[in-house]
Protein backbone atom coordinates (compact mmCIF):
# COMPACT_ATOMS: atom_id res chain seq x y z
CA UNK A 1 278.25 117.63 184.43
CA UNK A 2 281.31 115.60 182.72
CA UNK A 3 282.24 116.13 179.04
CA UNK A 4 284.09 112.81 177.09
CA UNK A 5 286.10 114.01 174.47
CA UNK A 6 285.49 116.69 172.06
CA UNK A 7 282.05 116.32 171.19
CA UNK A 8 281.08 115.73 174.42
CA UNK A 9 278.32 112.98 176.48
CA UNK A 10 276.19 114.75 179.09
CA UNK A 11 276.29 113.43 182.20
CA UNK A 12 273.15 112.15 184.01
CA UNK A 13 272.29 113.89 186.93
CA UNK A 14 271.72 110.38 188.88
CA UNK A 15 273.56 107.53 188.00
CA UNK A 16 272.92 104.86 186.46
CA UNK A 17 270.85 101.77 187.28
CA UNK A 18 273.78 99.28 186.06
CA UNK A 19 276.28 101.58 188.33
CA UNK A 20 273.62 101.98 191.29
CA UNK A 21 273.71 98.09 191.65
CA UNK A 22 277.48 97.62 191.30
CA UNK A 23 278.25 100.66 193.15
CA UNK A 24 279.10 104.40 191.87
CA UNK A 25 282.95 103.83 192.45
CA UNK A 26 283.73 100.77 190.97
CA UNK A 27 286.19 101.33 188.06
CA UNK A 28 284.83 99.84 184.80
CA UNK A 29 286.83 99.81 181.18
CA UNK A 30 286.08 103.49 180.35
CA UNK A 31 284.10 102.60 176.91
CA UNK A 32 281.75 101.05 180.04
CA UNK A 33 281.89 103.59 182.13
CA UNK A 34 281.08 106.35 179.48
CA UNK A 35 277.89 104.57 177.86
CA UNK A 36 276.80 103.83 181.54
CA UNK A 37 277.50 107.85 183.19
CA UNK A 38 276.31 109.77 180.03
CA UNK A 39 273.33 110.74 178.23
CA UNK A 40 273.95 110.48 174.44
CA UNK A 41 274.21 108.58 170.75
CA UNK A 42 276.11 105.35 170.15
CA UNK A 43 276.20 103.63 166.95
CA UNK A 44 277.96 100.44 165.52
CA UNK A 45 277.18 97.15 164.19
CA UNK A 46 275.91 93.92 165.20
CA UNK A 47 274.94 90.57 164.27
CA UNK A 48 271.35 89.08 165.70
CA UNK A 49 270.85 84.98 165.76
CA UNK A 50 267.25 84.09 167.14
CA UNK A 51 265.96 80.90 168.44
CA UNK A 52 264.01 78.63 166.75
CA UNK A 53 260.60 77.24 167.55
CA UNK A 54 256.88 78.79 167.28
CA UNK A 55 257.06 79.90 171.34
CA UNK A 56 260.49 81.00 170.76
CA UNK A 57 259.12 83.59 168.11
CA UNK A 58 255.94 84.34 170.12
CA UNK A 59 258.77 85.54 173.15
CA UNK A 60 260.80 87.46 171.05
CA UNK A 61 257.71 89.29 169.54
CA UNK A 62 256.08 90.13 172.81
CA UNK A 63 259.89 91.51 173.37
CA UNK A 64 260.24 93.15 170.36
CA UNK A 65 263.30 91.57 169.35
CA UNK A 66 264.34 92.51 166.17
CA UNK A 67 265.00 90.52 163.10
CA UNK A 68 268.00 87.90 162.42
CA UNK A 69 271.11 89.99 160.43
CA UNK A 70 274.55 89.91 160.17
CA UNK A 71 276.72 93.40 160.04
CA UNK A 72 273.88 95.05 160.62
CA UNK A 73 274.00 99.32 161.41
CA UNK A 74 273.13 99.55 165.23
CA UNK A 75 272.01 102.99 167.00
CA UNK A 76 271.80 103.20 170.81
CA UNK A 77 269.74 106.46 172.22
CA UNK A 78 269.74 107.22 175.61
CA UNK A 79 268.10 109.66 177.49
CA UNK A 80 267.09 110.19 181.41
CA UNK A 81 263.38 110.73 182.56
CA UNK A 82 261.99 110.56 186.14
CA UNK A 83 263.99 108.04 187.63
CA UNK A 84 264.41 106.01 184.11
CA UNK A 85 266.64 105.99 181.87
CA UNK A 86 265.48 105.01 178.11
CA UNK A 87 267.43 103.29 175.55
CA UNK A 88 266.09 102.96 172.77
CA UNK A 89 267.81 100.85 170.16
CA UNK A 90 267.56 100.81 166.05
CA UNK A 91 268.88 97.64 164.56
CA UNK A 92 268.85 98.97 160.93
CA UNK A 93 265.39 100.41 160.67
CA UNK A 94 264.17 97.91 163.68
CA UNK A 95 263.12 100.05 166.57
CA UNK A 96 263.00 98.72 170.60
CA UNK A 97 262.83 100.98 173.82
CA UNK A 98 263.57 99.63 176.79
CA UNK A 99 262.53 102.08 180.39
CA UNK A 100 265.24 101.30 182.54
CA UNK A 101 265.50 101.31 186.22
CA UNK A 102 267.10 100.78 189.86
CA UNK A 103 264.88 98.13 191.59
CA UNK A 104 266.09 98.91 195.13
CA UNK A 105 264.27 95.94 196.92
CA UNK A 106 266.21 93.34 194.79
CA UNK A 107 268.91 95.17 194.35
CA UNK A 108 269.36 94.62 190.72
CA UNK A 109 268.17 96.75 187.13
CA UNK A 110 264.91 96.46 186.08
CA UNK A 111 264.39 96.86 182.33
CA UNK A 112 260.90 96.58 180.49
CA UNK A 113 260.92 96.36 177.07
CA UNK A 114 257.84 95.73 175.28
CA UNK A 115 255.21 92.93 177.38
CA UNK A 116 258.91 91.72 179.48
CA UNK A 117 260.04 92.80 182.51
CA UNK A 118 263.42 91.81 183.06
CA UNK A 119 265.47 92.39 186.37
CA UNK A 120 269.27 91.96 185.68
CA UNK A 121 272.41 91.61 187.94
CA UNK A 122 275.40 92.90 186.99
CA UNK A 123 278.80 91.62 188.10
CA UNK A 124 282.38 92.64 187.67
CA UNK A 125 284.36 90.66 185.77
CA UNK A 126 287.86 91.00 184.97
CA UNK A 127 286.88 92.13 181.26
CA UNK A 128 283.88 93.99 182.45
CA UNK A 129 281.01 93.35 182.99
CA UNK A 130 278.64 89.80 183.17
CA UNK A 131 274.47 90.26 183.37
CA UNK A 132 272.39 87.75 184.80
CA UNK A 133 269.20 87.19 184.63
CA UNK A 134 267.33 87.38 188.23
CA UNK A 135 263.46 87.19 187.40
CA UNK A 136 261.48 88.18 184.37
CA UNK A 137 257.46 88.61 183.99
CA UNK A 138 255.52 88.46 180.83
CA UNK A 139 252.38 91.35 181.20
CA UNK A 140 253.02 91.07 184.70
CA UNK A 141 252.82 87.07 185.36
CA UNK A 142 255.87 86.37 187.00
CA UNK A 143 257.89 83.23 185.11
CA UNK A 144 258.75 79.84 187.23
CA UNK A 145 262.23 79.51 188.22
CA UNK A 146 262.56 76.68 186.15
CA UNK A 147 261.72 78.74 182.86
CA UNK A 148 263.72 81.68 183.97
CA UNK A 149 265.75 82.13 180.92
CA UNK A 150 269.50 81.63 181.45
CA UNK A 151 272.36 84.39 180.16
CA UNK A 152 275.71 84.33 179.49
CA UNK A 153 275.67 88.41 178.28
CA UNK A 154 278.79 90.60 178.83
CA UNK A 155 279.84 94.37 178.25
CA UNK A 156 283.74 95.07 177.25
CA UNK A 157 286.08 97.07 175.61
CA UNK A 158 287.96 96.08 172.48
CA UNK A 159 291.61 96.88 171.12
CA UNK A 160 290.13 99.70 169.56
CA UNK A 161 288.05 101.25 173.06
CA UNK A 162 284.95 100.55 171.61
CA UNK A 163 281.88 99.34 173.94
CA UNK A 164 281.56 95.73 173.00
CA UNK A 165 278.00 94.24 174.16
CA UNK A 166 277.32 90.02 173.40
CA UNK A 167 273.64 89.44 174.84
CA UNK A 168 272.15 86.33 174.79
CA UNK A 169 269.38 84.27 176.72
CA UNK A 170 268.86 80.62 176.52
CA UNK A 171 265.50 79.44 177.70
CA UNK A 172 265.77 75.48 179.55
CA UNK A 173 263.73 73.08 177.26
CA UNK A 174 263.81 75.26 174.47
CA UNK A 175 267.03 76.63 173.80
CA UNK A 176 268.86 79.79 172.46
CA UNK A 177 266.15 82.50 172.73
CA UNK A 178 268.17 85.20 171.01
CA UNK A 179 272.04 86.32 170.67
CA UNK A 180 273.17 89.71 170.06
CA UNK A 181 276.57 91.00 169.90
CA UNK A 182 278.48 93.69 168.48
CA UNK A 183 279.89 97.11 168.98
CA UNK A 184 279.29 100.65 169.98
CA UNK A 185 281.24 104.06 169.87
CA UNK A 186 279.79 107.35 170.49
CA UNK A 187 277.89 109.66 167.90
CA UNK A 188 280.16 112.98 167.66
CA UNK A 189 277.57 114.41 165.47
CA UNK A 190 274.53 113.76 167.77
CA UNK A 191 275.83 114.33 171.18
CA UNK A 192 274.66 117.42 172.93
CA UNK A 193 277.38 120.05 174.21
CA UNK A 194 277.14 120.60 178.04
């Protein structure tokens, strides 16, 4: 096990899906690398725009998404479980829980959250990193290629070392699904000692 800093993250004891699909030695900012190696409590703040548009909102309810805010108090949980990893997020009192995985066969990370299944590519970028979106399936249904949302999300580190996340989707014909974006630093008070 690894310890970060005084109060300490607990490492995993397998890695990551994110750092399965980009490979376990390639160097990330270390804000990246720390919320992607450890088990442990982020919080931080964010700002949430949603789409417009009546199948917009049916999407981002069968998701989960939560509501539109500005400055908004943001917790991230996670936690390992056979062969997932959980995050579960609390936008100010707005609850989601993704089940996170390696997807071996496309080489990518699979996420459900809520009625979406979501299978994400990673890429190193000179910042950190870029996630695309690969395939998604709504209860199972796989969607077209040409409604395959599009994303232009990203994970990096500030002036400050904080883990920055900006996570958006647009879907084609319809437009901006939902944008995210904020910041993260670890919980002192919440993370367990190794």
């Amino acid at each position: 096990m690894l310890a970060f800093g005084p109060g300490s993250l607990q490492m995993a004891s397998e890695h990551d899906p994110f750092l399965q699909v980009l490979g376990v030695d390639e160097k990330l900012p270390e804000a990246i690398q720390k919320l992607h190696s450890a088990e442990g409590q982020y919080s931080g703040k964010c700002s949430i725009i949603r789409g417009r548009g009546p199948l917009v909102a049916l999407a981002l309810r069968i998701g989960g998404f939560p509501p539109e805010g500005d400055d908004l108090q943001v917790t991230l949980t996670i936690h390992r479980t056979k062969g997932h990893w959980i995050w579960k997020r609390d936008f100010s009192g707005h609850e989601t829980c993704s089940r996170i995985s390696f997807d071996q066969r496309y080489n990518c990370v699979h996420e459900r959250i809520g009625g979406l299944a979501i299978w994400l590519q990673p890429v190193r970028t000179e910042a950190g990193l870029s996630l695309q979106i690969r395939r998604l399936a709504l209860f199972g249904i796989p969607c077209p290629k040409f409604l395959l949302p599009q994303s232009a999300s990203t994970e990096t580190q500030d002036s400050m070392d904080r883990f920055c996340f900006d996570i958006s989707a647009h879907v084609p014909g319809l437009g901006l699904l939902i944008r995210y974006n904020g910041w993260l630093e670890p919980d002192r008070n919440e993370l367990r000692s190794v």
